[in-house]
Every structure is written in C-alpha cells, then in structure tokens.
N, C-alpha and C. Protein backbone atom coordinates (compact mmCIF):
# COMPACT_ATOMS: atom_id res chain seq x y z
N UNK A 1 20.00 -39.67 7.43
CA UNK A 1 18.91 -38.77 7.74
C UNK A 1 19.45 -37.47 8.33
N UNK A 2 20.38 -37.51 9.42
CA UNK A 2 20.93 -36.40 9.76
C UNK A 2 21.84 -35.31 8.83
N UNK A 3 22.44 -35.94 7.58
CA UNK A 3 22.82 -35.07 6.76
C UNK A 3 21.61 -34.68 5.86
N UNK A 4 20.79 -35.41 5.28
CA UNK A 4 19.51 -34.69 4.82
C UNK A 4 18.87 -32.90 5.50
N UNK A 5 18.99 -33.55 7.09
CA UNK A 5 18.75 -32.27 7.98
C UNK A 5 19.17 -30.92 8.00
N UNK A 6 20.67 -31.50 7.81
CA UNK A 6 21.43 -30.54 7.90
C UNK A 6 21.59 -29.53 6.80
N UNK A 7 21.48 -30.34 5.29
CA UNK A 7 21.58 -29.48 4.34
C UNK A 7 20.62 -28.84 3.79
N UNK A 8 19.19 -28.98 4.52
CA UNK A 8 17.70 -28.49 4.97
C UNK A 8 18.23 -26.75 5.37
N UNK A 9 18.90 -26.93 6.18
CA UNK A 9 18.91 -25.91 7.48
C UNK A 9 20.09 -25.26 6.73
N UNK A 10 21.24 -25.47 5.98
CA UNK A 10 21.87 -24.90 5.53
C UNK A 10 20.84 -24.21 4.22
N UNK A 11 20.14 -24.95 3.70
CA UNK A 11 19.57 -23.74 2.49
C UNK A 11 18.77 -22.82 2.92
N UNK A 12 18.21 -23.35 4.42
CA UNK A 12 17.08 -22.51 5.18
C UNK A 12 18.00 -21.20 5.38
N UNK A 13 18.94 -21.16 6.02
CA UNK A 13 19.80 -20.31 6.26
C UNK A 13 20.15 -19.03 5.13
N UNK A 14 20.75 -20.14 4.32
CA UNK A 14 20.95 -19.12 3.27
C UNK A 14 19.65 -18.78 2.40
N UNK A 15 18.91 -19.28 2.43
CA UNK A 15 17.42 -18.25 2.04
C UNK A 15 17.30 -17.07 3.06
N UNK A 16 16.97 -17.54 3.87
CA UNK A 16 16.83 -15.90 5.42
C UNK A 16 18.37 -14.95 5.31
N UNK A 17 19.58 -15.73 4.12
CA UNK A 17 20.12 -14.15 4.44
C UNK A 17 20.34 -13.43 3.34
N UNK A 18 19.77 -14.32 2.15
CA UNK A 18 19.67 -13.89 0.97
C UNK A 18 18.27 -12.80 1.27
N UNK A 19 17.19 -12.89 1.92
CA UNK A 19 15.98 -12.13 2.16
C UNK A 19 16.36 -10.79 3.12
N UNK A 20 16.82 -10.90 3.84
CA UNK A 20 17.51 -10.24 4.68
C UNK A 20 18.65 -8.99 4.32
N UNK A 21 19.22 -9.67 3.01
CA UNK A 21 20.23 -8.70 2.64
C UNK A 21 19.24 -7.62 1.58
N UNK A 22 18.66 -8.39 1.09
CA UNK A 22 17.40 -8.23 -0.27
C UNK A 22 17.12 -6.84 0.41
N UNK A 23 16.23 -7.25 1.63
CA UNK A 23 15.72 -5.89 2.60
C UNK A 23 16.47 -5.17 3.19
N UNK A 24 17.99 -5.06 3.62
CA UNK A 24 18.82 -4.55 3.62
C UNK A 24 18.91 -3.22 2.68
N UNK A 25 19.29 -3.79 1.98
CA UNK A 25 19.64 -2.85 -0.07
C UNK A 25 18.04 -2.22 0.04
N UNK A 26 17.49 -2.78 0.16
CA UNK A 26 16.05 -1.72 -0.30
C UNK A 26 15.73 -0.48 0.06
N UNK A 27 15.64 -0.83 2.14
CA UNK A 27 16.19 -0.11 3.04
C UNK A 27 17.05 0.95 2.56
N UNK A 28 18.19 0.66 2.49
CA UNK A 28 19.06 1.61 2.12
C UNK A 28 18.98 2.21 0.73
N UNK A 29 18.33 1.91 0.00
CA UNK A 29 17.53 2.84 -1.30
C UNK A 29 16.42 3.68 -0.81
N UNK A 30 15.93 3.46 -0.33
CA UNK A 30 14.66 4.24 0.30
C UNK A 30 15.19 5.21 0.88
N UNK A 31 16.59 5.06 1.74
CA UNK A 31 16.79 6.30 2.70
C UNK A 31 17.69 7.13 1.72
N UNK A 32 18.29 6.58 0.87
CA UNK A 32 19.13 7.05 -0.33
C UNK A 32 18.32 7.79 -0.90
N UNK A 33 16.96 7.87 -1.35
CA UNK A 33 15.71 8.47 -2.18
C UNK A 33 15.57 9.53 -1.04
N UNK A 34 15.29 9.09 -0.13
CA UNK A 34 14.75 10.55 0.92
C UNK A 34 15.41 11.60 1.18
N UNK A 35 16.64 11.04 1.32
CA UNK A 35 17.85 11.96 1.04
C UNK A 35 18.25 12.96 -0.03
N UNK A 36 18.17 12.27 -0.66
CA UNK A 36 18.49 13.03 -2.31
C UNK A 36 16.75 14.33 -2.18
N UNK A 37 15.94 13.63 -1.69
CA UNK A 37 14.79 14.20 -1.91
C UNK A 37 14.70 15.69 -1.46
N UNK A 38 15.12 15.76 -0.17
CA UNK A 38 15.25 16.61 1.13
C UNK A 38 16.53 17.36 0.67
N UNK A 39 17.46 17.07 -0.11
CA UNK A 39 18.55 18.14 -0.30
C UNK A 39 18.38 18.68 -1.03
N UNK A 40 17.15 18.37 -2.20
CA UNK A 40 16.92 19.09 -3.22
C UNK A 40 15.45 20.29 -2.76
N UNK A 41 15.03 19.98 -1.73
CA UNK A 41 14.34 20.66 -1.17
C UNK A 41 12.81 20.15 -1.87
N UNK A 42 12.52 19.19 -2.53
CA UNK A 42 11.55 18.56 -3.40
C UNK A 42 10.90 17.84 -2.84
N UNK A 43 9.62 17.89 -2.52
CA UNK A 43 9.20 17.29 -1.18
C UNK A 43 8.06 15.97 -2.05
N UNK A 44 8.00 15.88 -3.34
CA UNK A 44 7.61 14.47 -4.30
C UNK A 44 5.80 14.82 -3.92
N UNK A 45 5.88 15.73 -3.93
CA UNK A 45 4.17 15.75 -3.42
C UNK A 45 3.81 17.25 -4.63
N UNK A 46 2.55 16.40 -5.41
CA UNK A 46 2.25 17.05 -6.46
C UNK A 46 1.11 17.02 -6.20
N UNK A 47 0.47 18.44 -6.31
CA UNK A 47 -0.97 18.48 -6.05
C UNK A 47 -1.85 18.09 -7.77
N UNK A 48 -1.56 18.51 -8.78
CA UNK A 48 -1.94 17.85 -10.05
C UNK A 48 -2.13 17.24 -10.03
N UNK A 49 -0.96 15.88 -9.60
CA UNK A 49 -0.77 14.36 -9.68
C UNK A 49 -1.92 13.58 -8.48
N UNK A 50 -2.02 14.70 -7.55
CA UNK A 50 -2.45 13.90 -6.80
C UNK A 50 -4.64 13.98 -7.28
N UNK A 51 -4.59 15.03 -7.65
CA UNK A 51 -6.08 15.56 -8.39
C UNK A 51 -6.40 14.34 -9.27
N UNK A 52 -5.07 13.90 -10.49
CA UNK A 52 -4.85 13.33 -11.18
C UNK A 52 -6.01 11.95 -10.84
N UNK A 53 -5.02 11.92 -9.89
CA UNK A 53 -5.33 9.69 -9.29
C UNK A 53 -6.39 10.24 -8.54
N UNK A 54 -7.20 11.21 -7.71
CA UNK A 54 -8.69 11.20 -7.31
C UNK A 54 -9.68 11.13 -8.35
N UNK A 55 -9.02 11.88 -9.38
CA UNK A 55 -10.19 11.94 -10.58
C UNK A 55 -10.48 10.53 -11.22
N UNK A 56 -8.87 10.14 -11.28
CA UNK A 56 -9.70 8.34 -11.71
C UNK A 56 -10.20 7.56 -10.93
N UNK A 57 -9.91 7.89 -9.94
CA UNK A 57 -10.38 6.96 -8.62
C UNK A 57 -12.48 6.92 -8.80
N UNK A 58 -12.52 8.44 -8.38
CA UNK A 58 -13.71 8.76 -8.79
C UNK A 58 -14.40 8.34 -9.94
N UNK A 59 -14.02 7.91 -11.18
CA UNK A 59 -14.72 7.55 -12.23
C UNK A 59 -14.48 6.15 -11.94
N UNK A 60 -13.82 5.50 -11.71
CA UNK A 60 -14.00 3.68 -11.98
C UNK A 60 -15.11 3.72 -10.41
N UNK A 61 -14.94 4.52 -9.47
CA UNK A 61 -15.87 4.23 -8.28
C UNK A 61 -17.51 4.20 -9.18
N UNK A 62 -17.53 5.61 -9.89
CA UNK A 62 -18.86 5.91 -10.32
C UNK A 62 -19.23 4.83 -11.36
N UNK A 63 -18.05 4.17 -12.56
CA UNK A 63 -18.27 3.23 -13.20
C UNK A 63 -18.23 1.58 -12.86
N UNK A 64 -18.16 1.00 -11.22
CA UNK A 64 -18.11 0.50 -10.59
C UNK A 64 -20.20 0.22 -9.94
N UNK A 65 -20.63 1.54 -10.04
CA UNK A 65 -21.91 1.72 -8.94
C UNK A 65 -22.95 1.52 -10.61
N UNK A 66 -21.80 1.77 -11.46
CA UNK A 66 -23.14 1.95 -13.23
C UNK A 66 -23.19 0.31 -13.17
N UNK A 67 -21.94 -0.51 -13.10
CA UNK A 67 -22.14 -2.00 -13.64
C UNK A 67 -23.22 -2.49 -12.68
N UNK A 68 -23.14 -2.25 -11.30
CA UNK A 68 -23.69 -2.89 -10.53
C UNK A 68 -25.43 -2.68 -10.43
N UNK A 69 -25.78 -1.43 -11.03
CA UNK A 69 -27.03 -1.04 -11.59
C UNK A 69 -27.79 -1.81 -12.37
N UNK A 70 -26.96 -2.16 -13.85
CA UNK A 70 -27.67 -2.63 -14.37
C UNK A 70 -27.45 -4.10 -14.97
C-alpha cells in the first residue's frame, strides 16, 4: 500500500511541474509579445478592429432580442 502511495505522489508531482513549466513558457511568451510590441512602437490597438467586433456584437445582441420576440 505504501508504494501504491508513493507512486500517487510521484505522478502528482510531476503533473504540478509539468503545469507549472506549461505556465512558465506562456508567461514568458506573453512578455516576449509585449516586448517585441513596445519596440516596434505598435501598441495592437485598432480602432477598425475594434468598431469591427462592436458591430457584431451589436447585431447577434439585436438578433438575440428578435428570437426571443417571437
């Protein structure tokens, strides 16, 4: 029973550092992206894009209030 335990806690382990490293690397992509972002002086903010996703937002809202009508 006690080796059952043990090799419990050993996969437990190595799951939390397999997750851990996972978020690690991500982390450090994200700051890798911000970086690159900021030296290019490109600040990822598009007013089009952002018009873009209100305008659909706005129609599935309005086609959202039609289903529920009728």
């Amino acid at each position: 029973m006690t080796g059952n335990t043990a090799g419990k806690r050993k996969k437990m382990a190595a799951a939390l550092a397999a997750v851990s490293l996972y978020l690690e690397q991500e982390e450090a992509a994200m700051d890798e992206q911000k970086e690159s972002l900021t030296q290019s002086g490109n600040t990822g903010l598009s007013y089009w894009g952002h018009s873009g996703r209100q305008e659909m937002m706005d129609m599935r809202r309005l086609t959202q209030l039609r289903a529920i009508r009728y």
